[in-house]
N, C-alpha and C. Protein backbone atom coordinates (compact mmCIF):
# COMPACT_ATOMS: atom_id res chain seq x y z
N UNK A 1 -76.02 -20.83 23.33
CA UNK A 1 -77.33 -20.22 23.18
C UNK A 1 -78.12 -21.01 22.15
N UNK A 2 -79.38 -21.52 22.18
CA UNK A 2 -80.13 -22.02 21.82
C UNK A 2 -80.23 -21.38 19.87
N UNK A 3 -80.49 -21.99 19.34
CA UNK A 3 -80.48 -20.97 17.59
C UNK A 3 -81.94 -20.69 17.90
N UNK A 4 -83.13 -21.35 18.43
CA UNK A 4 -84.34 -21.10 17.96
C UNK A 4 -84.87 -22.34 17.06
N UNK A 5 -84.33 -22.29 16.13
CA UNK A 5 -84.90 -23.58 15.24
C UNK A 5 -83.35 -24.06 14.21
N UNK A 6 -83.92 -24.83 12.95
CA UNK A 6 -82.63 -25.52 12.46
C UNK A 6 -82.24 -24.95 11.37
N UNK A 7 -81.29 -24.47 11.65
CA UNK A 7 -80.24 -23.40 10.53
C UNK A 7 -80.62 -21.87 10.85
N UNK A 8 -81.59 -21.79 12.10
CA UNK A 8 -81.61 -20.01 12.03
C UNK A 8 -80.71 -19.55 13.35
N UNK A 9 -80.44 -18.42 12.93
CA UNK A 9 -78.90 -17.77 13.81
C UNK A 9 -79.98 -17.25 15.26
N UNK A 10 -78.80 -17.23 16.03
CA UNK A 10 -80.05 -16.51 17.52
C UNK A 10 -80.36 -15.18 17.14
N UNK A 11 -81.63 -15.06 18.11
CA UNK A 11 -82.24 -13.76 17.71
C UNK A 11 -81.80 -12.88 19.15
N UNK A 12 -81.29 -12.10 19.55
CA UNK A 12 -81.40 -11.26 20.55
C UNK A 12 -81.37 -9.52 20.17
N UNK A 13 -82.23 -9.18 21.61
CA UNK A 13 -81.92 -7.47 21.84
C UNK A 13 -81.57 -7.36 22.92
N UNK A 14 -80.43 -6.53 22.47
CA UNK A 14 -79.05 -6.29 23.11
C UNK A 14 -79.59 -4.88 24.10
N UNK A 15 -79.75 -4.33 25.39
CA UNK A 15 -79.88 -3.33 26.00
C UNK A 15 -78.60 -2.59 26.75
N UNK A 16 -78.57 -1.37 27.12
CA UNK A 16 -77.15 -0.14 27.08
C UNK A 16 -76.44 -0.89 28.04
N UNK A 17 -77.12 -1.95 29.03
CA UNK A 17 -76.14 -2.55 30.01
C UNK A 17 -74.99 -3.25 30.12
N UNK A 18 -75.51 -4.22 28.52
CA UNK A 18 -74.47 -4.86 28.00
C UNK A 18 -73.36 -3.62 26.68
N UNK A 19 -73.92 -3.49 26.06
CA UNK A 19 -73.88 -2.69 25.01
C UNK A 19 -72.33 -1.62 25.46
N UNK A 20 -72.44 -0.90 26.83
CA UNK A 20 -71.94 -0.56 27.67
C UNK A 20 -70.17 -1.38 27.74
N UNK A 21 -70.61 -2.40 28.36
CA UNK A 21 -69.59 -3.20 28.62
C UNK A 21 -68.67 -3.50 27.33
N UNK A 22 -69.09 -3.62 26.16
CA UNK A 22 -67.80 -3.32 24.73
C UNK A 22 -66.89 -1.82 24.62
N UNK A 23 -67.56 -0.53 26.07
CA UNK A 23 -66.89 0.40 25.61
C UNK A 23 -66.00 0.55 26.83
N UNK A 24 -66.49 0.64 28.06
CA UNK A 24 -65.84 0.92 29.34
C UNK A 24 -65.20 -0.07 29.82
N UNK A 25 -64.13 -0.23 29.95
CA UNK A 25 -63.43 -1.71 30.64
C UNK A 25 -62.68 -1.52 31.88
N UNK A 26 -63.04 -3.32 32.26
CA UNK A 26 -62.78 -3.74 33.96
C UNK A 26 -64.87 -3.51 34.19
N UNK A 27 -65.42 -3.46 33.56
CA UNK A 27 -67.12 -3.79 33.91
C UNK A 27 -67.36 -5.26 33.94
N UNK A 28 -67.95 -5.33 35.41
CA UNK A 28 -68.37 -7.10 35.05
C UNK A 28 -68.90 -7.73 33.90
N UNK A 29 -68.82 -8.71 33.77
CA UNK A 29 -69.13 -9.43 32.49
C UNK A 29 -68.87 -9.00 31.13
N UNK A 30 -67.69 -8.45 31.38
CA UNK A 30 -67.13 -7.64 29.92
C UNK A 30 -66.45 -9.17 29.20
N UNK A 31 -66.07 -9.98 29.75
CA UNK A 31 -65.53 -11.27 28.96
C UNK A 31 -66.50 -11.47 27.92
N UNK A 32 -68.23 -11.96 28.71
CA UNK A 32 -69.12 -12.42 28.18
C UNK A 32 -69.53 -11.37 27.13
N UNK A 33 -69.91 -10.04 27.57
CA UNK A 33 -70.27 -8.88 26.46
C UNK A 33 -69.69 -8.90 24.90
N UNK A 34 -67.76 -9.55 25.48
CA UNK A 34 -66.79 -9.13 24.38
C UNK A 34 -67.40 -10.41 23.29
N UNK A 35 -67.54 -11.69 23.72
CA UNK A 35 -67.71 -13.12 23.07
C UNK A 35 -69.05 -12.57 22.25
N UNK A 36 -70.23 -11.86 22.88
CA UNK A 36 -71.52 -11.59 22.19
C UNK A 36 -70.93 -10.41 20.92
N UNK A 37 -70.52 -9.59 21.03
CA UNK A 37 -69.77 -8.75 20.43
C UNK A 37 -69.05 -8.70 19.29
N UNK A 38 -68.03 -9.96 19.55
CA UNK A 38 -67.62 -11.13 17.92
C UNK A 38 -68.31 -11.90 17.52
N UNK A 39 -69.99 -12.10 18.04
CA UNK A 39 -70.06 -13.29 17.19
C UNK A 39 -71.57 -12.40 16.55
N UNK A 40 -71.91 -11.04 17.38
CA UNK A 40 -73.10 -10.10 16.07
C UNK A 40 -72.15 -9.33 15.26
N UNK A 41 -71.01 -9.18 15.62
CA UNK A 41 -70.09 -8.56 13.94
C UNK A 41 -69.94 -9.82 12.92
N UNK A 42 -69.63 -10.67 13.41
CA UNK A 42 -69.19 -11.98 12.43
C UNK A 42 -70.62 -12.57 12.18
N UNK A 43 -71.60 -11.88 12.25
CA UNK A 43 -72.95 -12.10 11.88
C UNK A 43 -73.38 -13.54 12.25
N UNK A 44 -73.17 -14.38 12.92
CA UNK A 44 -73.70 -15.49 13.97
C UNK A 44 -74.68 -15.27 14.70
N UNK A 45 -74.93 -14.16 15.10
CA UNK A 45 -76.18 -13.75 16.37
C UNK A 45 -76.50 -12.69 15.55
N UNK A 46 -77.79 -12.63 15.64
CA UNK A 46 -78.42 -11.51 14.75
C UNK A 46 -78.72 -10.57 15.86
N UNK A 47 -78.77 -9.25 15.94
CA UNK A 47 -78.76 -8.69 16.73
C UNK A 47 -79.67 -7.24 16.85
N UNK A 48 -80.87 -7.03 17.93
CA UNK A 48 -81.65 -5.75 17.47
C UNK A 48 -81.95 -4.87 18.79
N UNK A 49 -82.16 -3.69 18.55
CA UNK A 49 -81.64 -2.73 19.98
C UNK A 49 -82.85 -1.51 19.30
N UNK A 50 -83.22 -0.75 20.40
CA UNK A 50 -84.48 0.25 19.90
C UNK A 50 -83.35 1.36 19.60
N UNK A 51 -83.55 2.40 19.06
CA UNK A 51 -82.80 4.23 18.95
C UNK A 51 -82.39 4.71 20.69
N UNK A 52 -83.28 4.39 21.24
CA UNK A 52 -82.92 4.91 22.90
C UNK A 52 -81.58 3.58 23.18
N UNK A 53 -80.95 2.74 22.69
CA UNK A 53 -79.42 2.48 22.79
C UNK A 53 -78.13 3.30 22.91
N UNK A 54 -78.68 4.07 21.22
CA UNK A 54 -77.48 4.87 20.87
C UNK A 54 -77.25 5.91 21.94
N UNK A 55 -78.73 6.59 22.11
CA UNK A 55 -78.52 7.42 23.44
C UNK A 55 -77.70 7.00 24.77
N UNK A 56 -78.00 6.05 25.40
CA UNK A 56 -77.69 5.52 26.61
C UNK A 56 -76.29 5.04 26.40
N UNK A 57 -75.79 4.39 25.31
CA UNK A 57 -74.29 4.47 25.80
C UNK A 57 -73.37 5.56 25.30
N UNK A 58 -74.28 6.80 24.35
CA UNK A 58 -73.41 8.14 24.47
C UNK A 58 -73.45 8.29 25.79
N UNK A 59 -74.04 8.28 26.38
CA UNK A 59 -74.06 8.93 27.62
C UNK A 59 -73.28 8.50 29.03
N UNK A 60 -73.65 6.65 28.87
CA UNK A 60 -72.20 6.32 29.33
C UNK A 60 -70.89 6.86 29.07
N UNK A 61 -70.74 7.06 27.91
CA UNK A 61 -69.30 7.51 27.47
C UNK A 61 -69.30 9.05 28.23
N UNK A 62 -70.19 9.92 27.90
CA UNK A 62 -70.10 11.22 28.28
C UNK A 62 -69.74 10.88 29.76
N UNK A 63 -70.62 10.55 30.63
CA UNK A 63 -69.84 10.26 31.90
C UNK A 63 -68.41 9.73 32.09
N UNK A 64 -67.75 8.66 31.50
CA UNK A 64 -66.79 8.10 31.95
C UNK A 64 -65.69 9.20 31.42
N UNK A 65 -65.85 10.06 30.27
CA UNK A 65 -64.74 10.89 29.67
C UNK A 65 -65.29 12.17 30.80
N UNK A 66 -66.27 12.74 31.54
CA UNK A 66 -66.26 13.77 32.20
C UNK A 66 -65.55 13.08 33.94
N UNK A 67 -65.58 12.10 34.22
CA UNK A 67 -64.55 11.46 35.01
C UNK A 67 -63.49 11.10 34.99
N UNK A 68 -62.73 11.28 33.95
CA UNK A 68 -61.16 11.20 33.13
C UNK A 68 -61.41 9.45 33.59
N UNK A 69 -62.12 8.69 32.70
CA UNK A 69 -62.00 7.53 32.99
C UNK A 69 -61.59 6.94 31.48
N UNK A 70 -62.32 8.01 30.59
CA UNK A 70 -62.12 7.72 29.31
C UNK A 70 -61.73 9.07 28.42
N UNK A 71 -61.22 8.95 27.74
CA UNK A 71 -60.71 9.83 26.33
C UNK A 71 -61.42 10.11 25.26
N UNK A 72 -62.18 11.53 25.62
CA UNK A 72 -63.13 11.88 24.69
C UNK A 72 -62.84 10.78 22.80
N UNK A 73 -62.27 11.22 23.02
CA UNK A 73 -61.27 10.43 21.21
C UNK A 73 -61.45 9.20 21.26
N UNK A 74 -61.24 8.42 22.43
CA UNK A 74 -61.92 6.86 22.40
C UNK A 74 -63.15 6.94 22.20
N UNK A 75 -63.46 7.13 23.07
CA UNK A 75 -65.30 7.71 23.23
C UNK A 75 -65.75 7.26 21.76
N UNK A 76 -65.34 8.71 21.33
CA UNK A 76 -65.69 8.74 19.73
C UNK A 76 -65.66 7.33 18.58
N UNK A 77 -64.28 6.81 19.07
CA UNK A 77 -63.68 5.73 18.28
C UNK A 77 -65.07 4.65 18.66
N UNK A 78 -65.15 4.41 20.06
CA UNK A 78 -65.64 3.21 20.61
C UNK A 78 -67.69 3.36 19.92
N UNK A 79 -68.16 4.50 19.60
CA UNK A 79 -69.39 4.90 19.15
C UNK A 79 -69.48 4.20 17.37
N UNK A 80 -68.24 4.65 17.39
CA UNK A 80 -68.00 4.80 15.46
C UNK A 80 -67.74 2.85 15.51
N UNK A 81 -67.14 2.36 16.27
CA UNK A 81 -67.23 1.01 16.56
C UNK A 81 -68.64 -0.10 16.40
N UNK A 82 -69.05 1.08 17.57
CA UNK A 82 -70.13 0.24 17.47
C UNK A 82 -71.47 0.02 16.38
N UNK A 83 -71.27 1.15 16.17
CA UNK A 83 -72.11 1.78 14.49
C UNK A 83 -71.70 0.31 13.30
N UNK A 84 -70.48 -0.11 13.51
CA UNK A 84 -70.16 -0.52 12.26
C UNK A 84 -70.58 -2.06 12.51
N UNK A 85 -70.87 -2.38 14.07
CA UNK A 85 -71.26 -3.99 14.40
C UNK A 85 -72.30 -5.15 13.62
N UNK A 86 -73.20 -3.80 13.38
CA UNK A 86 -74.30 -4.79 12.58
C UNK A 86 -75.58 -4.71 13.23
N UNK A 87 -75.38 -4.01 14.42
CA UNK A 87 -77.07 -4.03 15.19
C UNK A 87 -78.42 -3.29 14.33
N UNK A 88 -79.32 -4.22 14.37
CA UNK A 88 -80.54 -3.27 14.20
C UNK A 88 -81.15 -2.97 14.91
N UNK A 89 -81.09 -1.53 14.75
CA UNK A 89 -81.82 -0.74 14.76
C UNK A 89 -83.39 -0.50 14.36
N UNK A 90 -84.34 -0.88 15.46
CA UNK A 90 -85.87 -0.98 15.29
C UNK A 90 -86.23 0.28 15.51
N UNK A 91 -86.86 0.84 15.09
CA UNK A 91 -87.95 2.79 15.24
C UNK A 91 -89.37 1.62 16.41
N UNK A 92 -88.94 3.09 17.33
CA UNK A 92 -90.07 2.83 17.98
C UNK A 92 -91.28 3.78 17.12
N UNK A 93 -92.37 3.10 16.99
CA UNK A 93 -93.34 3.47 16.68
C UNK A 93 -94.35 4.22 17.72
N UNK A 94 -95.29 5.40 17.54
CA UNK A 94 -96.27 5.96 18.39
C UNK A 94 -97.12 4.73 19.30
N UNK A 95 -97.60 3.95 18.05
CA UNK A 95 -98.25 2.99 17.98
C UNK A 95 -97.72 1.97 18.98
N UNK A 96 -96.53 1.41 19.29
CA UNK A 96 -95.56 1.04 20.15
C UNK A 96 -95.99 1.18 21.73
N UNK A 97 -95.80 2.72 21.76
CA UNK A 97 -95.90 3.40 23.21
C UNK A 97 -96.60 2.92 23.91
N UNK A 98 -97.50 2.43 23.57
CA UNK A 98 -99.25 2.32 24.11
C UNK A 98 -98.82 1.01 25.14
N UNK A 99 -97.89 -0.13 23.45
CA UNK A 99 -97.86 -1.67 24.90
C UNK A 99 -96.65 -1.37 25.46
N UNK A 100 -96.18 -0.20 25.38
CA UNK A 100 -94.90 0.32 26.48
C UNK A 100 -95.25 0.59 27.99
N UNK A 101 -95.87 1.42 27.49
CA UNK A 101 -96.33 1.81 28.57
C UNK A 101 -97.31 1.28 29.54
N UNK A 102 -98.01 0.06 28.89
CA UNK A 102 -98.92 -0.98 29.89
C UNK A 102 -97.72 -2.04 30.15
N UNK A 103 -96.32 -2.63 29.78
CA UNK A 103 -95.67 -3.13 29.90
C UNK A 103 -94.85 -2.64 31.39
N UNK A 104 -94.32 -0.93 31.43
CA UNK A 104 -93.89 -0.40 32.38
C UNK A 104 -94.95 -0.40 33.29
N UNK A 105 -96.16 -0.21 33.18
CA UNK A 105 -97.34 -0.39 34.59
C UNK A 105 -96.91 -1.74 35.27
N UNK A 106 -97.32 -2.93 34.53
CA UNK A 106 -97.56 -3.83 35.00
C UNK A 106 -96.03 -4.87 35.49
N UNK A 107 -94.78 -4.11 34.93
CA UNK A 107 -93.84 -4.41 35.83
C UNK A 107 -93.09 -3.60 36.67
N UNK A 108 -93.61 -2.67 36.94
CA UNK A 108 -93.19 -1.31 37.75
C UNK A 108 -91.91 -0.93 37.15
N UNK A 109 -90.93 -1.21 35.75
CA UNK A 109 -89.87 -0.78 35.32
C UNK A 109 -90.09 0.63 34.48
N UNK A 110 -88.70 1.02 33.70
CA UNK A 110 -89.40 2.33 33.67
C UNK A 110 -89.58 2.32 32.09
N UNK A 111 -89.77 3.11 31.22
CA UNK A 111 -90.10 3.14 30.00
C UNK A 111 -88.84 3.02 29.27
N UNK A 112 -87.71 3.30 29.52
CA UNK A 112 -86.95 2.64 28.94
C UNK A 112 -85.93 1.61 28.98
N UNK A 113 -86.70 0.44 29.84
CA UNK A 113 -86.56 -0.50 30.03
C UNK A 113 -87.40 -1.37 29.80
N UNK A 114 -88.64 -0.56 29.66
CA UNK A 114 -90.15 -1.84 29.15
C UNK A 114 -89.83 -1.45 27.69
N UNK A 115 -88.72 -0.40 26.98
CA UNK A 115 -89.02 -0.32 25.59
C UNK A 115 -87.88 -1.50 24.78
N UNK A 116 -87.01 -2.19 26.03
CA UNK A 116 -86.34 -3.31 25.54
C UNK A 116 -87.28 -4.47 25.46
N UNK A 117 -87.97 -4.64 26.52
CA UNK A 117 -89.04 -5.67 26.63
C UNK A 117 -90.22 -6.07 25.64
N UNK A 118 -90.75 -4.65 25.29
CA UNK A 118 -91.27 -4.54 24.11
C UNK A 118 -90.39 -5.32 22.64
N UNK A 119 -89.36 -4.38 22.41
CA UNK A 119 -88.84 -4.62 21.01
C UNK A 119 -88.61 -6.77 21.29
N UNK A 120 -88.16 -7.42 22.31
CA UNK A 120 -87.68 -8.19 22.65
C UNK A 120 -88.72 -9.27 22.05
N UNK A 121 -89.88 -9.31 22.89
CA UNK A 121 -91.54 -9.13 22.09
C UNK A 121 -91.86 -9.40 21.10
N UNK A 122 -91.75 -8.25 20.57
CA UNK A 122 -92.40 -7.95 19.00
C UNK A 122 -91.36 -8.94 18.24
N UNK A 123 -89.94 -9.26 17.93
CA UNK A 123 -88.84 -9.27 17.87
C UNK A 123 -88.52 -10.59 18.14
N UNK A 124 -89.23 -11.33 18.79
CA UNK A 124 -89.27 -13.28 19.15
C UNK A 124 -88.28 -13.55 19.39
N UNK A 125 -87.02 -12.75 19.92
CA UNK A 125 -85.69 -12.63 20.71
C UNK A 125 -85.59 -12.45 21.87
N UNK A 126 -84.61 -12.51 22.07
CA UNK A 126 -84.56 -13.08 23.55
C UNK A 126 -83.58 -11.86 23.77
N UNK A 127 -83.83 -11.38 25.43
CA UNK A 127 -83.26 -9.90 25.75
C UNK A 127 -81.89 -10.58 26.64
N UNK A 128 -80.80 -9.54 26.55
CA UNK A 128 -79.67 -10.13 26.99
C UNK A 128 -79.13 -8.83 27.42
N UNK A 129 -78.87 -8.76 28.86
CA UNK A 129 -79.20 -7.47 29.98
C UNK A 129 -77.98 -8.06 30.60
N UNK A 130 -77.83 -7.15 31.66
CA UNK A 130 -76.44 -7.16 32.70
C UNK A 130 -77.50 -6.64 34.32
N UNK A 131 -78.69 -6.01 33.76
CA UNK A 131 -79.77 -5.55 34.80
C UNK A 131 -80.11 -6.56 35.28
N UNK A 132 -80.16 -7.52 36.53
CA UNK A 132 -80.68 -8.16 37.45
C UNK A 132 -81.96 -8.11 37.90
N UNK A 133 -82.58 -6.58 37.97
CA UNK A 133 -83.90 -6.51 38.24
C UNK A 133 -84.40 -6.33 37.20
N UNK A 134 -83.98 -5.75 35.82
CA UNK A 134 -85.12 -6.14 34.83
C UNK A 134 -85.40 -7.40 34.90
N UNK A 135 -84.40 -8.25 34.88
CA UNK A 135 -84.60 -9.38 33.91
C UNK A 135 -85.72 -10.12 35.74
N UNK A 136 -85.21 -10.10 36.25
CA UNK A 136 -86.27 -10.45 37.39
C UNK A 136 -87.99 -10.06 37.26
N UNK A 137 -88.17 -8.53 37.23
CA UNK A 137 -89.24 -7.95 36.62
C UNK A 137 -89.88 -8.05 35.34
N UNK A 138 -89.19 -8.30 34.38
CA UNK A 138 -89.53 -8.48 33.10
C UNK A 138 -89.46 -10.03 32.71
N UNK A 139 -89.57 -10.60 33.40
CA UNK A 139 -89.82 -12.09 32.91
C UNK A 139 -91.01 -12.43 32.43
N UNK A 140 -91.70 -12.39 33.01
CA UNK A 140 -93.33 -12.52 32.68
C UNK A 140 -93.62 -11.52 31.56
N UNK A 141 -93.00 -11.09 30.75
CA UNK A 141 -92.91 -10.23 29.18
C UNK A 141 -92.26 -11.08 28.29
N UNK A 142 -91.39 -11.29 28.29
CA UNK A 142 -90.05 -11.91 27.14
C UNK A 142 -89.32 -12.78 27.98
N UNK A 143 -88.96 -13.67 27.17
CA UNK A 143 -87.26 -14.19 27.89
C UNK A 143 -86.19 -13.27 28.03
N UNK A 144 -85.48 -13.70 29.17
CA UNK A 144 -84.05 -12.48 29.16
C UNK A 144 -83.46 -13.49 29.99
N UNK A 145 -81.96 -13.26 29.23
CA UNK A 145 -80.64 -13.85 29.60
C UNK A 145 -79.95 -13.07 30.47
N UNK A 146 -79.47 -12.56 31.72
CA UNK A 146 -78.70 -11.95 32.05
C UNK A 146 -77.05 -12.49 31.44
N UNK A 147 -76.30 -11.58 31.00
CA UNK A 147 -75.17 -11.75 30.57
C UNK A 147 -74.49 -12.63 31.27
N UNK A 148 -74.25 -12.36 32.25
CA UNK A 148 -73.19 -13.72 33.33
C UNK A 148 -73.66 -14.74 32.82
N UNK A 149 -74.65 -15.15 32.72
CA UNK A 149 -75.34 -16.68 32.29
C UNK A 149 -75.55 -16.94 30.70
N UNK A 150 -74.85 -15.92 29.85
CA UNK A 150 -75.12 -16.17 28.64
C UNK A 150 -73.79 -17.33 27.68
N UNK A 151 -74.49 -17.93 27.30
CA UNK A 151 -73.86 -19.35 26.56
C UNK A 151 -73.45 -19.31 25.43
N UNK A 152 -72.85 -18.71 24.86
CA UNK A 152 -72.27 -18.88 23.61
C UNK A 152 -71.24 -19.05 23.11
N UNK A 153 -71.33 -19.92 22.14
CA UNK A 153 -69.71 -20.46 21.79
C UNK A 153 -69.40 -20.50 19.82
């Protein structure tokens, strides 16, 4: 992955698709997820995600433990995990909404998927998705890496 310039670490925002893939396993591109994963704990990739994250992969979890796929107690473990990675955490602002929501018009995605696009944006990082049609739809907003294709070493 590209640094951006000379001596600065990559910038990405990380969305629940990938984010996802560090908790539930056997998900495609969980190799690639795991490599992004060690290198924003070991602080190499700087890493930033909106508050609607934390939501979306509780909720993964809530599904996979109401499918006995996962163990409420992992669940828990794998949340408290991810808390400790290093991501920031950006506040969406009111003020925000406004190019959210002309962002979701003009790529027919939905608001919380133009609110990755946004932070991605504002944020001069580059979005790193497992979504195929965001990153198809949302090109003409930000750069985005789909995970399969992400390069880092």
């Amino acid at each position: 992955m590209d640094k951006g310039g000379q001596g600065e670490k990559p910038k990405v925002v990380i969305d629940a698709s990938v984010a996802v893939k560090w908790v539930i396993p056997g998900e495609p591109w969980e190799m690639q997820a795991r490599i992004l994963e060690v290198k924003i704990a070991s602080r190499e990739v700087e890493a930033y995600a909106p508050p609607l994250l934390l939501y979306e992969v509780a909720s993964a979890i809530l599904k996979s433990v109401l499918r006995g796929a996962l163990k409420l107690g992992d669940g828990v473990e794998a949340l408290t995990a991810i808390g400790r990675l290093g991501l920031n955490i950006q506040i969406t602002s009111w003020n925000d909404l406004a190019e959210i929501l002309d962002i979701a018009t003009t790529t027919k995605l939905t608001i919380y998927d133009s609110t990755y696009l946004h932070l991605s944006k504002k944020m001069n990082a580059k979005l790193v998705t497992a979504d195929k049609e965001l990153k198809h739809r949302g090109r003409s907003v930000t750069e985005i890496i789909l995970l399969k294709d992400l390069n880092i070493t």
